[in-house]
C-alpha atoms as a PDB file:
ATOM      1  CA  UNK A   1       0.000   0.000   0.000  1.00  0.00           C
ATOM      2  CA  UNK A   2       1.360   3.516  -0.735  1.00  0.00           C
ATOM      3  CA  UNK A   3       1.529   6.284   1.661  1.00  0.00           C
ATOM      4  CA  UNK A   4      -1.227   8.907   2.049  1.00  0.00           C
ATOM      5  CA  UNK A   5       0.680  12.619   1.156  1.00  0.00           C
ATOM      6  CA  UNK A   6      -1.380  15.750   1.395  1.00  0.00           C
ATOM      7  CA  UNK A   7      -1.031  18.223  -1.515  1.00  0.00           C
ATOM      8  CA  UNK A   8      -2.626  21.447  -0.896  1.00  0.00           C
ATOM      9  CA  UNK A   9      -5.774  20.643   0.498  1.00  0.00           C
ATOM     10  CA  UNK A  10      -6.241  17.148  -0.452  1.00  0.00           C
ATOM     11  CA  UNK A  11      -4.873  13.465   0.811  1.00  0.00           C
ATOM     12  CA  UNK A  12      -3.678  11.667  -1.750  1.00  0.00           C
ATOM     13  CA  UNK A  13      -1.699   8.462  -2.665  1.00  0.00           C
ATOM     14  CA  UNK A  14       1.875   9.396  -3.111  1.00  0.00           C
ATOM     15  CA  UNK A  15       1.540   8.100  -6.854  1.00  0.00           C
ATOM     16  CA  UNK A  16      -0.980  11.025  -7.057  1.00  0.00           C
ATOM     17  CA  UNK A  17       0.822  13.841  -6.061  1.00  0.00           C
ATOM     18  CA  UNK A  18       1.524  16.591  -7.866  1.00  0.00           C
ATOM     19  CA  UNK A  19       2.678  20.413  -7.701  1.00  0.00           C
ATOM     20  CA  UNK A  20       2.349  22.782 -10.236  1.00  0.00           C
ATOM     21  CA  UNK A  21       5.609  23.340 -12.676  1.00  0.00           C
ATOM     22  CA  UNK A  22       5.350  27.006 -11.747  1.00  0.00           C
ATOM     23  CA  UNK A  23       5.720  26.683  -8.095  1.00  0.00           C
ATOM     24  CA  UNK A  24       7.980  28.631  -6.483  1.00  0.00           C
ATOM     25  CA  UNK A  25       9.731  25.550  -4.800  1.00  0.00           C
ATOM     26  CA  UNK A  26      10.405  23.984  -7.866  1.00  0.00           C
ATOM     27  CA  UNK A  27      12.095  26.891  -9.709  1.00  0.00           C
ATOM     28  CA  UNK A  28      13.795  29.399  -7.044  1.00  0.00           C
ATOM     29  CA  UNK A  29      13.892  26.734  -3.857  1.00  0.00           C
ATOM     30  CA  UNK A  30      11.486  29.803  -2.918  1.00  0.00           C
ATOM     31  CA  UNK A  31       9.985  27.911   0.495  1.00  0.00           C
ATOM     32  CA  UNK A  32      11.252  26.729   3.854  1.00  0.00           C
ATOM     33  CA  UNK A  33      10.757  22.983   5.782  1.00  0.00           C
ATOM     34  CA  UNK A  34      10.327  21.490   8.988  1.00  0.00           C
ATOM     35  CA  UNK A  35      10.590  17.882   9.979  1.00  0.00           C
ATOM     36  CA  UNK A  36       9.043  16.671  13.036  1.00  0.00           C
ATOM     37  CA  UNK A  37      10.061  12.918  14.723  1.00  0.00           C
ATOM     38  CA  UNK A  38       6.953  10.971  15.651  1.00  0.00           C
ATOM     39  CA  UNK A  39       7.168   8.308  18.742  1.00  0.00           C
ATOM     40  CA  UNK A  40       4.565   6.252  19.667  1.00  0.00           C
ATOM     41  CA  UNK A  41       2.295   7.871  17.379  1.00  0.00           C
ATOM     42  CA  UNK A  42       3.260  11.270  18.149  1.00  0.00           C
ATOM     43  CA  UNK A  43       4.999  14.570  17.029  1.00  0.00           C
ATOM     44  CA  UNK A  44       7.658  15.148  18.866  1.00  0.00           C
ATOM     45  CA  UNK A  45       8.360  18.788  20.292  1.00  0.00           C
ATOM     46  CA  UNK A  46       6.312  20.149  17.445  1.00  0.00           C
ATOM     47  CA  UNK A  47       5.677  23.322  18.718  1.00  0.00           C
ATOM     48  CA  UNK A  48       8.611  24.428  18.968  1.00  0.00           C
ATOM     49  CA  UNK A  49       8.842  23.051  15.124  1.00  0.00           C
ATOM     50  CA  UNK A  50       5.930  25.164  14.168  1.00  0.00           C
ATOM     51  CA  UNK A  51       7.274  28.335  15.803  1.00  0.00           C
ATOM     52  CA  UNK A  52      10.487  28.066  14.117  1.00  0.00           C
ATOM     53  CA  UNK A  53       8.426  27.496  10.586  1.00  0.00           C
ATOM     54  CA  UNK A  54       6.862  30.879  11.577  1.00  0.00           C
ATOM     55  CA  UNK A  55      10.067  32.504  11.803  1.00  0.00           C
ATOM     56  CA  UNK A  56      11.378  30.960   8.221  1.00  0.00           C
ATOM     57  CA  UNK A  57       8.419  32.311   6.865  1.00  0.00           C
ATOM     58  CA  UNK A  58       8.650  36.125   8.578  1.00  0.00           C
ATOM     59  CA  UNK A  59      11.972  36.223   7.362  1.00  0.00           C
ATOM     60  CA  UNK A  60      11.058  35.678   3.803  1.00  0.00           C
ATOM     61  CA  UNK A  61       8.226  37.372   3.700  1.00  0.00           C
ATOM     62  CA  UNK A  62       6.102  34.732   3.195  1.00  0.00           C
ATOM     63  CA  UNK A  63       2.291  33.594   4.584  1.00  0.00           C
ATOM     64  CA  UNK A  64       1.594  30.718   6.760  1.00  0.00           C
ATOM     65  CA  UNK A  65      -0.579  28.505   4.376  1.00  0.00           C
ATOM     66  CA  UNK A  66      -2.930  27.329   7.773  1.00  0.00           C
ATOM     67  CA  UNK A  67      -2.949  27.583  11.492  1.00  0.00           C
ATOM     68  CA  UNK A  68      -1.018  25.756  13.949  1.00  0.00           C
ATOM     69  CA  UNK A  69      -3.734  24.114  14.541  1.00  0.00           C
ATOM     70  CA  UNK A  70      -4.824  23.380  11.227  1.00  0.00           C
ATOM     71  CA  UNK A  71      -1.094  21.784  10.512  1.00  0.00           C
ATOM     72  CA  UNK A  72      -0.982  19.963  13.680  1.00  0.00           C
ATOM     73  CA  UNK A  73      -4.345  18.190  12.899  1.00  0.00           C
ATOM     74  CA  UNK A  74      -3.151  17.441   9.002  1.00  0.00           C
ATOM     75  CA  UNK A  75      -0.054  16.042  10.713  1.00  0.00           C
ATOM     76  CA  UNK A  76      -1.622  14.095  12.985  1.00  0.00           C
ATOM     77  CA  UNK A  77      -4.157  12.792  10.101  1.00  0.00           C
ATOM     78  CA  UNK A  78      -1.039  11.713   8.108  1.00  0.00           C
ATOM     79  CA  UNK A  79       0.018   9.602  11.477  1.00  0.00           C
ATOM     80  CA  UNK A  80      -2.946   8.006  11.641  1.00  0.00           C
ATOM     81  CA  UNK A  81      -3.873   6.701   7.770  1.00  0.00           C
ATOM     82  CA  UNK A  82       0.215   5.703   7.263  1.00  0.00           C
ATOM     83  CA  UNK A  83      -0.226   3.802  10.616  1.00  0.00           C
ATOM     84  CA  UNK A  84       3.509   5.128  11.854  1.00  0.00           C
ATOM     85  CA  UNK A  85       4.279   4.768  14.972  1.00  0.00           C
ATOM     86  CA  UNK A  86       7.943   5.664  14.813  1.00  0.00           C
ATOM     87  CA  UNK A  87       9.415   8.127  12.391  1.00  0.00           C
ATOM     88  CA  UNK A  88       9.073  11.834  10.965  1.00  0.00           C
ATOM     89  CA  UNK A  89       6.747  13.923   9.601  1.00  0.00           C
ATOM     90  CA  UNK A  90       8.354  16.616   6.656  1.00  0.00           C
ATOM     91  CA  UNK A  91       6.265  19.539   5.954  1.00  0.00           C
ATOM     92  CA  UNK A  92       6.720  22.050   3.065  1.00  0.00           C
ATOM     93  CA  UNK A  93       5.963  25.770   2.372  1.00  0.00           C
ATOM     94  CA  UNK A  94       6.707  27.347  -0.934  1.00  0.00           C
ATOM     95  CA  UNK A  95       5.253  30.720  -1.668  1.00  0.00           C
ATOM     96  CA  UNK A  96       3.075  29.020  -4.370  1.00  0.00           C
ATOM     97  CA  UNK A  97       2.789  29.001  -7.891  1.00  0.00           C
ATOM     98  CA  UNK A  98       3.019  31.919 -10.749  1.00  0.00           C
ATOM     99  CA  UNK A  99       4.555  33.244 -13.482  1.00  0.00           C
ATOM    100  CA  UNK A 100       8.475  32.509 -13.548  1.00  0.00           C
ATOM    101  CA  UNK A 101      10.091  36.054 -12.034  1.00  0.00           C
ATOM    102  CA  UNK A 102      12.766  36.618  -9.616  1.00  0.00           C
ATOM    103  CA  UNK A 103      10.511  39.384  -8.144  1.00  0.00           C
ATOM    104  CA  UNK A 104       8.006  37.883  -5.364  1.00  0.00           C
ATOM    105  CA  UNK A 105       4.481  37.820  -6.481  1.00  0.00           C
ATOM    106  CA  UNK A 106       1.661  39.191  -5.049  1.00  0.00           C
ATOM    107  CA  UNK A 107      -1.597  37.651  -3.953  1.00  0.00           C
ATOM    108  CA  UNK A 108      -0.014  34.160  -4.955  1.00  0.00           C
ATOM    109  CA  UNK A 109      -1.697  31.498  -2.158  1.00  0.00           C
ATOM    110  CA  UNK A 110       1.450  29.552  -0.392  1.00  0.00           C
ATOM    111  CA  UNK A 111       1.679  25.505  -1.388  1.00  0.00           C
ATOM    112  CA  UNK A 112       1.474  23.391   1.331  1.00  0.00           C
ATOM    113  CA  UNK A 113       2.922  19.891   1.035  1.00  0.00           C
ATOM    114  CA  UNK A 114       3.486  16.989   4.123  1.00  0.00           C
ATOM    115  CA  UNK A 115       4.074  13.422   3.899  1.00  0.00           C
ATOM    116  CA  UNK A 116       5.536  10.827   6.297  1.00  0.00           C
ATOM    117  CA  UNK A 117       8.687   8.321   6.753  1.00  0.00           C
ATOM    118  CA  UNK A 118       8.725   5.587   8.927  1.00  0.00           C
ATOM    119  CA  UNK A 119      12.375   5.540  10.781  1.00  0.00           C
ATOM    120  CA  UNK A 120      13.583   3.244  13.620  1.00  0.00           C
ATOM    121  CA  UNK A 121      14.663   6.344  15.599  1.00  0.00           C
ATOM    122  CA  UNK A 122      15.021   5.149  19.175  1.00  0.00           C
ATOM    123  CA  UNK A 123      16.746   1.842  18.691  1.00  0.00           C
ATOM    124  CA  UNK A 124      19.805   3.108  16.622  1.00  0.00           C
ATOM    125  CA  UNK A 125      23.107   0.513  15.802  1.00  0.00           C
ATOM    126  CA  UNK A 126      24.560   4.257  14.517  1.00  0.00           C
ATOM    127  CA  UNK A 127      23.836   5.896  18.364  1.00  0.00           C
ATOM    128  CA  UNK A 128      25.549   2.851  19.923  1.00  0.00           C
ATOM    129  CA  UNK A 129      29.000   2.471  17.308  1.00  0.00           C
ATOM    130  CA  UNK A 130      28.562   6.638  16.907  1.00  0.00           C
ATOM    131  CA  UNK A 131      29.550   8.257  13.463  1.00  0.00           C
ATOM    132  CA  UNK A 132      32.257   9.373  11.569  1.00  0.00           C
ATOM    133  CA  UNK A 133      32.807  12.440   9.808  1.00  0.00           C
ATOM    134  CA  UNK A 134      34.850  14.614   7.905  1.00  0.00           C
ATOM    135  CA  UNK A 135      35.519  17.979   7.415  1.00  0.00           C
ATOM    136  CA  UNK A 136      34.362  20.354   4.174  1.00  0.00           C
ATOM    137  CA  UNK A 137      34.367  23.989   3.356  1.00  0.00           C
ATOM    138  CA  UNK A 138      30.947  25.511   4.190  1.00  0.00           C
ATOM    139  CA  UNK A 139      29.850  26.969   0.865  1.00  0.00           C
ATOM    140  CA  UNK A 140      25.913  27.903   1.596  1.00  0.00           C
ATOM    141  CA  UNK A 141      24.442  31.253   1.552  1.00  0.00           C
ATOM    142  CA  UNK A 142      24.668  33.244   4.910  1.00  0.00           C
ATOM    143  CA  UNK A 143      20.984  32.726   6.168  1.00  0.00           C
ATOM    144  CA  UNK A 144      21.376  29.505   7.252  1.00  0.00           C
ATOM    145  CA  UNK A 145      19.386  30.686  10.014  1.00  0.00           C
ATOM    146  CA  UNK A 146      16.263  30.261   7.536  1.00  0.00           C
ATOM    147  CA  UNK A 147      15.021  26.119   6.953  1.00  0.00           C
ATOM    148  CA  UNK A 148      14.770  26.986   3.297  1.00  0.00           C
ATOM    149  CA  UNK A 149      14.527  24.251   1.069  1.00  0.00           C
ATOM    150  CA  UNK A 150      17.839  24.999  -0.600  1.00  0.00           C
ATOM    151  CA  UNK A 151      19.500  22.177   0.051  1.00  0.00           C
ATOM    152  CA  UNK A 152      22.095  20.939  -2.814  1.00  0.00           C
ATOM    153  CA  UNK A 153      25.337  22.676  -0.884  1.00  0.00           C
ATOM    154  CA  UNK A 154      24.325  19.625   2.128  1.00  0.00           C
ATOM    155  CA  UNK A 155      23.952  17.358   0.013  1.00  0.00           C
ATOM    156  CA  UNK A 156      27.177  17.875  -1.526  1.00  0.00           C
ATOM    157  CA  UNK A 157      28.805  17.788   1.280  1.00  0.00           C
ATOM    158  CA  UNK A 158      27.131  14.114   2.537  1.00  0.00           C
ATOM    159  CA  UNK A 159      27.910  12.874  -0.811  1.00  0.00           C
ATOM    160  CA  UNK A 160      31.828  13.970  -0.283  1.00  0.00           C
ATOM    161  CA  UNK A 161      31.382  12.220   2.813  1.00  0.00           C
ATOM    162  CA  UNK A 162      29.958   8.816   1.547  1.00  0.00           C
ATOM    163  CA  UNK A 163      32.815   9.120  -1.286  1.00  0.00           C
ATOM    164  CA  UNK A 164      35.590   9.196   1.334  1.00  0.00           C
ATOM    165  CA  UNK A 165      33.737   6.356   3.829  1.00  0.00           C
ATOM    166  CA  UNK A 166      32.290   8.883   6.512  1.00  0.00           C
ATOM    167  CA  UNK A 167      28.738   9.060   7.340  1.00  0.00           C
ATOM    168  CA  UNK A 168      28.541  12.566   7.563  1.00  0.00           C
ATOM    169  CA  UNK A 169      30.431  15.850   7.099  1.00  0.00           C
ATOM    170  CA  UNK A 170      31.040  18.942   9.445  1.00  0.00           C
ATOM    171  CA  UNK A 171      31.010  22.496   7.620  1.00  0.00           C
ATOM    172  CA  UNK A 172      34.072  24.380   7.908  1.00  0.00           C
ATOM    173  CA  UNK A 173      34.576  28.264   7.845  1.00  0.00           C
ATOM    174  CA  UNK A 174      37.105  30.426   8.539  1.00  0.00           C
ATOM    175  CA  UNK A 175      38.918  27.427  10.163  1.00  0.00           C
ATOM    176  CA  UNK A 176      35.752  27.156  12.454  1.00  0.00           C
ATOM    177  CA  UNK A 177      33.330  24.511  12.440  1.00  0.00           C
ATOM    178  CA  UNK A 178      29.396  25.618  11.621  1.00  0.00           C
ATOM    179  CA  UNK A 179      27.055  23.111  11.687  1.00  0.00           C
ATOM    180  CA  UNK A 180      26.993  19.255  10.534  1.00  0.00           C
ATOM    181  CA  UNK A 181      25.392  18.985   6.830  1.00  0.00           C
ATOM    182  CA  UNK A 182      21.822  18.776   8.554  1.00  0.00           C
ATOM    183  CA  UNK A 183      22.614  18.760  12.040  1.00  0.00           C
ATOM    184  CA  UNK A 184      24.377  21.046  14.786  1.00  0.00           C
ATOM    185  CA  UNK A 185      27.786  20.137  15.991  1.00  0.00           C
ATOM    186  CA  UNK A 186      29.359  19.341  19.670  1.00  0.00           C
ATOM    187  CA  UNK A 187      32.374  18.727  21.520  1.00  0.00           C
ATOM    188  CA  UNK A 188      32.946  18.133  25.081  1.00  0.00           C
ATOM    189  CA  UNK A 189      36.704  19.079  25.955  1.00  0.00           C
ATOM    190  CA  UNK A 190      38.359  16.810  28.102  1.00  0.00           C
ATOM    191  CA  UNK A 191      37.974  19.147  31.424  1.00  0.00           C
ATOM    192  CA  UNK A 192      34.007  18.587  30.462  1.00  0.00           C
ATOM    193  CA  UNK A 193      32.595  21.291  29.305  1.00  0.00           C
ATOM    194  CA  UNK A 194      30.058  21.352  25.996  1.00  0.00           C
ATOM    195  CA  UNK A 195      30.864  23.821  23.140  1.00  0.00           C
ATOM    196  CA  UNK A 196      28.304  24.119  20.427  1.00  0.00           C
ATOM    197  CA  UNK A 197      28.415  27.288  18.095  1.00  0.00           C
ATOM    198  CA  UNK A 198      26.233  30.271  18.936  1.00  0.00           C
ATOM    199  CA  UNK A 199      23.276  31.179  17.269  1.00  0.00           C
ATOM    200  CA  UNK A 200      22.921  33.491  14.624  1.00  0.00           C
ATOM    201  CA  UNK A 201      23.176  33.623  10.996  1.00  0.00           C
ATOM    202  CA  UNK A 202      25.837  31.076  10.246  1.00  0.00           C
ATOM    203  CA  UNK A 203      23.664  28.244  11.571  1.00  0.00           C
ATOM    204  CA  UNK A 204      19.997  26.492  12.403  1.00  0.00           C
ATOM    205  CA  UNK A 205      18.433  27.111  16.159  1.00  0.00           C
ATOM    206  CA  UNK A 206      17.869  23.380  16.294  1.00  0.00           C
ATOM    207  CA  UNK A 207      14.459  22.215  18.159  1.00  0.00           C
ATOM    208  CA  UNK A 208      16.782  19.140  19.243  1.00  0.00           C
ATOM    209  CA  UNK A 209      19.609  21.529  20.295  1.00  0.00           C
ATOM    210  CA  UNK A 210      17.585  23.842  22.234  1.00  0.00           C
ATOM    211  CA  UNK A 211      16.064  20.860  24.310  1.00  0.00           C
ATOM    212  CA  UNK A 212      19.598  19.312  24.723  1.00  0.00           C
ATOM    213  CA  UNK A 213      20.985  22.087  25.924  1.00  0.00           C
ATOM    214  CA  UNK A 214      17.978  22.756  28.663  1.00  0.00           C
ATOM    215  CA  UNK A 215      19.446  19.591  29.271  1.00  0.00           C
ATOM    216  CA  UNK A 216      22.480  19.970  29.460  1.00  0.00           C
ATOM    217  CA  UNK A 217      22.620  22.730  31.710  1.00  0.00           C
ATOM    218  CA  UNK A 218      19.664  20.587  34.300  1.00  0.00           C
ATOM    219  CA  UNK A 219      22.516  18.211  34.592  1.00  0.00           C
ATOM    220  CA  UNK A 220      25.016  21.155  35.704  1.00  0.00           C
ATOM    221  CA  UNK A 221      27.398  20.520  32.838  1.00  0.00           C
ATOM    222  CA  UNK A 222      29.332  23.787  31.775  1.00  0.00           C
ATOM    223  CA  UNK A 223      28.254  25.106  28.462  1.00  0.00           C
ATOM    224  CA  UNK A 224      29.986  27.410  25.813  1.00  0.00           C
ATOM    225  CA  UNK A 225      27.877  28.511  22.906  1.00  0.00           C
ATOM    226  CA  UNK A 226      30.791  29.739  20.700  1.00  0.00           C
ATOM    227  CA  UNK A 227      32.813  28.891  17.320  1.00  0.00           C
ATOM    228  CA  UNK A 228      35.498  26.197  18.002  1.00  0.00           C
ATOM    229  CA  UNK A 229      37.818  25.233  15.253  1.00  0.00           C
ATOM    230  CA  UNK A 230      38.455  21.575  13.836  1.00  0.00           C
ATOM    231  CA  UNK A 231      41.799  20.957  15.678  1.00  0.00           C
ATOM    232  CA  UNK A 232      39.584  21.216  19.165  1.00  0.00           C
ATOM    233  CA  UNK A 233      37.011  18.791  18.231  1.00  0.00           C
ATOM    234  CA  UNK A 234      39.750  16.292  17.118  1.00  0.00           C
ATOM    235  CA  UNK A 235      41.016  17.240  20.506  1.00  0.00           C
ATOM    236  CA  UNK A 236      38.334  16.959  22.829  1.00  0.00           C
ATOM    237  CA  UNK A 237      37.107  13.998  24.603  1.00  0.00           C
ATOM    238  CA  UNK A 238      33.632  13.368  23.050  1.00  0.00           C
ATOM    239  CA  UNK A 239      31.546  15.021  19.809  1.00  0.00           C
ATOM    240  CA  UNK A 240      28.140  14.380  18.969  1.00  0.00           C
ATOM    241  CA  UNK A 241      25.443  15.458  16.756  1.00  0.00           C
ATOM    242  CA  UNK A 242      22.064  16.707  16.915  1.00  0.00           C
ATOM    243  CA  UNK A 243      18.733  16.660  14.766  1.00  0.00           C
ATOM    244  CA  UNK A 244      14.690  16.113  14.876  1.00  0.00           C
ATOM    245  CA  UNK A 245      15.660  12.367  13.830  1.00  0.00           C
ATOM    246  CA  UNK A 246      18.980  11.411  15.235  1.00  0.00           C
ATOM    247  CA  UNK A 247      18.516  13.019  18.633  1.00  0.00           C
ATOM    248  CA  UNK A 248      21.790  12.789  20.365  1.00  0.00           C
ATOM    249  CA  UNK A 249      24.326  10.821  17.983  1.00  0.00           C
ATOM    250  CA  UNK A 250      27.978  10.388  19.162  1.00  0.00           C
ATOM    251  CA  UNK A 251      30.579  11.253  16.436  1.00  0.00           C
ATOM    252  CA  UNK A 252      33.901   9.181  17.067  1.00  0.00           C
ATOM    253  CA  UNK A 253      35.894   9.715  13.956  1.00  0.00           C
ATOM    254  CA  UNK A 254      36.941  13.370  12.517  1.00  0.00           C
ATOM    255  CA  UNK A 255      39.037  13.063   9.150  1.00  0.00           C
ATOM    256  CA  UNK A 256      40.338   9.901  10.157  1.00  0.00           C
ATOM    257  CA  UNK A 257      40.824  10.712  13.692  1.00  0.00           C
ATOM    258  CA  UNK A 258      39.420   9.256  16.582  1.00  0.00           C
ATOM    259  CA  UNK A 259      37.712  11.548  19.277  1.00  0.00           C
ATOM    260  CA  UNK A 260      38.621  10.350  22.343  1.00  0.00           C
ATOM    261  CA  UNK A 261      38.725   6.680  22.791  1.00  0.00           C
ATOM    262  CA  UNK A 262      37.088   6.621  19.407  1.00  0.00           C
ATOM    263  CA  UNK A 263      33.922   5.120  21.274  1.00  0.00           C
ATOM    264  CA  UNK A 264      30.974   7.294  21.961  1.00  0.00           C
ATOM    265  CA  UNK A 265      31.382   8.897  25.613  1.00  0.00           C
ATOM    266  CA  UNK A 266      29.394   9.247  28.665  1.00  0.00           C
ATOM    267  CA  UNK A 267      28.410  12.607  28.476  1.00  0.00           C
ATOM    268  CA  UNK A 268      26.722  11.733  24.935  1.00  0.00           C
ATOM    269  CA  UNK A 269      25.425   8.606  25.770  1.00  0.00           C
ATOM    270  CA  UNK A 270      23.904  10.235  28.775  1.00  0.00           C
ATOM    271  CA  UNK A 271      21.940  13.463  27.079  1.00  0.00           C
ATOM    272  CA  UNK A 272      20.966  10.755  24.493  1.00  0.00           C
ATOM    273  CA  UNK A 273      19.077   9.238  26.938  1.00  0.00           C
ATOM    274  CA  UNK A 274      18.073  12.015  28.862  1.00  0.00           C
ATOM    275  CA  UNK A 275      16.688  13.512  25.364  1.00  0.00           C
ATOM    276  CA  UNK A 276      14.875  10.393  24.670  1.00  0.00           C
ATOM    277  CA  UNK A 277      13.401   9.938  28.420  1.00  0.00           C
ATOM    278  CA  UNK A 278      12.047  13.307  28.527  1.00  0.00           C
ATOM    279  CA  UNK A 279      10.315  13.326  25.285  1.00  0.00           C
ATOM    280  CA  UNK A 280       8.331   9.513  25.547  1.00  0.00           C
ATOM    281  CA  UNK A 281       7.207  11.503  28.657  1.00  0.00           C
ATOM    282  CA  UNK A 282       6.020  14.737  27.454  1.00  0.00           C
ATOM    283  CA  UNK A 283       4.175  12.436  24.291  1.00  0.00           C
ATOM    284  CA  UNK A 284       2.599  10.440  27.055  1.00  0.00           C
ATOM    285  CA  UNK A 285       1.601  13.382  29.524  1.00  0.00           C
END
């Protein structure tokens, strides 16, 4: 059985779906994306998801195509007719379809476009090995701030990875690490304290990284939100990842190095489970 995708108003099998030629999306990557990780039949910190999709959209100038609520209960609908019980939920907003123009157009109605994966995300032979990655010059545009759906500079980057054996690459500017290709970036040092990069333009405000961090600091381990270059991380004691469907994943290899004992550490393993605990109990409260 295919999936059930929603297109714009209607539910439709994915064999089905269609957008227009002319949309926005499809010529000018003119729209933004969220992903939210279902458990146990439900989304996952998705209001904090939503909000963020609200601030793509300001930024860009561009109209919510429904309510929260409205979204929310089309995500939820999705859930139920795939029957997934562990996985994501991606959601697209493209400023809709017109007349090819570099120039936004006016009274155009946004696209709205959600389907759903099914992903073993809690049980993960990656979390408990970790990952390795190398390092690649960070050649997006300077709002990565935005969740646009401009996404061939990433995906360049994982497929350097894959060609040299990793399983994911770290972005690299000015000698500094950024961001992983679709995930923020972590070390702990060896006297134990967390660096992860500051917000602002240069990267995503990760949903995941936002809770990890909450958690990070109710577990009275000492934070620095700042750049840190690639000789530190190969330096430090642990490095991990974070996303909407990795949660917490160790990183034990950087170009060819290992981080620490090259196993993934106890300060990882122990937000990963932290992370995990305290979301299967907000989706059950």
């Amino acid at each position: 059985m295919s999936r059930i995708v929603y297109v714009n108003g209607e539910y439709l099998p994915e064999e089905e779906a269609k957008i227009s030629v002319f949309d926005r999306g499809f010529l000018f990557a003119d729209g933004v994306y969220e992903v939210t990780s279902v458990l146990q039949g439900r989304l996952v910190d998705n209001a904090g998801h939503l909000s963020r999709l609200h601030r793509s959209l300001s930024e860009l100038e561009m109209d919510a195509p429904a309510s929260d609520a409205g979204i929310e209960a089309i995500q939820n609908t999705l859930i139920e007719r795939n029957g997934v019980q562990e996985g994501l939920v991606y959601l697209q907003v493209t400023r809709g379809a017109a007349d090819r123009d570099f120039a936004y157009p006016e009274g155009v109605k946004p696209s709205l476009v959600m389907f759903t994966q099914v992903k073993n995300l809690l049980q993960s032979p990656q979390a408990e090995r970790g990952i390795s990655v190398i390092t690649t010059r960070d050649i997006r545009w300077k709002r990565r701030d935005i969740k646009t759906v401009g996404l061939l500079a990433p995906s360049m980057a994982k497929m350097i990875a894959k060609r040299a054996g990793a399983d994911d690459a770290w972005l690299v500017e000015y000698g500094q690490v950024t961001e992983g290709s679709s995930n923020n970036a972590y070390i702990v040092t060896r006297n134990g304290t967390l660096v992860t990069r500051q917000l602002g333009n240069e990267i995503l405000a990760g949903i995941t990284r936002k809770a990890v961090l909450e958690l990070a600091r109710t577990s009275d381990l000492k934070i620095e939100e700042r750049a840190f270059t690639v000789q530190e991380a190969t330096d430090a004691a642990e490095a991990f990842i974070t996303s909407a469907t990795t949660f917490v994943m160790p990183v034990v290899s950087i170009d060819g190095q290992p981080v620490g004992d090259g196993r993934p550490g106890p300060v990882t393993r122990r937000l990963r489970e932290l992370y995990i605990r305290t979301a299967l109990q907000e989706i059950g409260d």
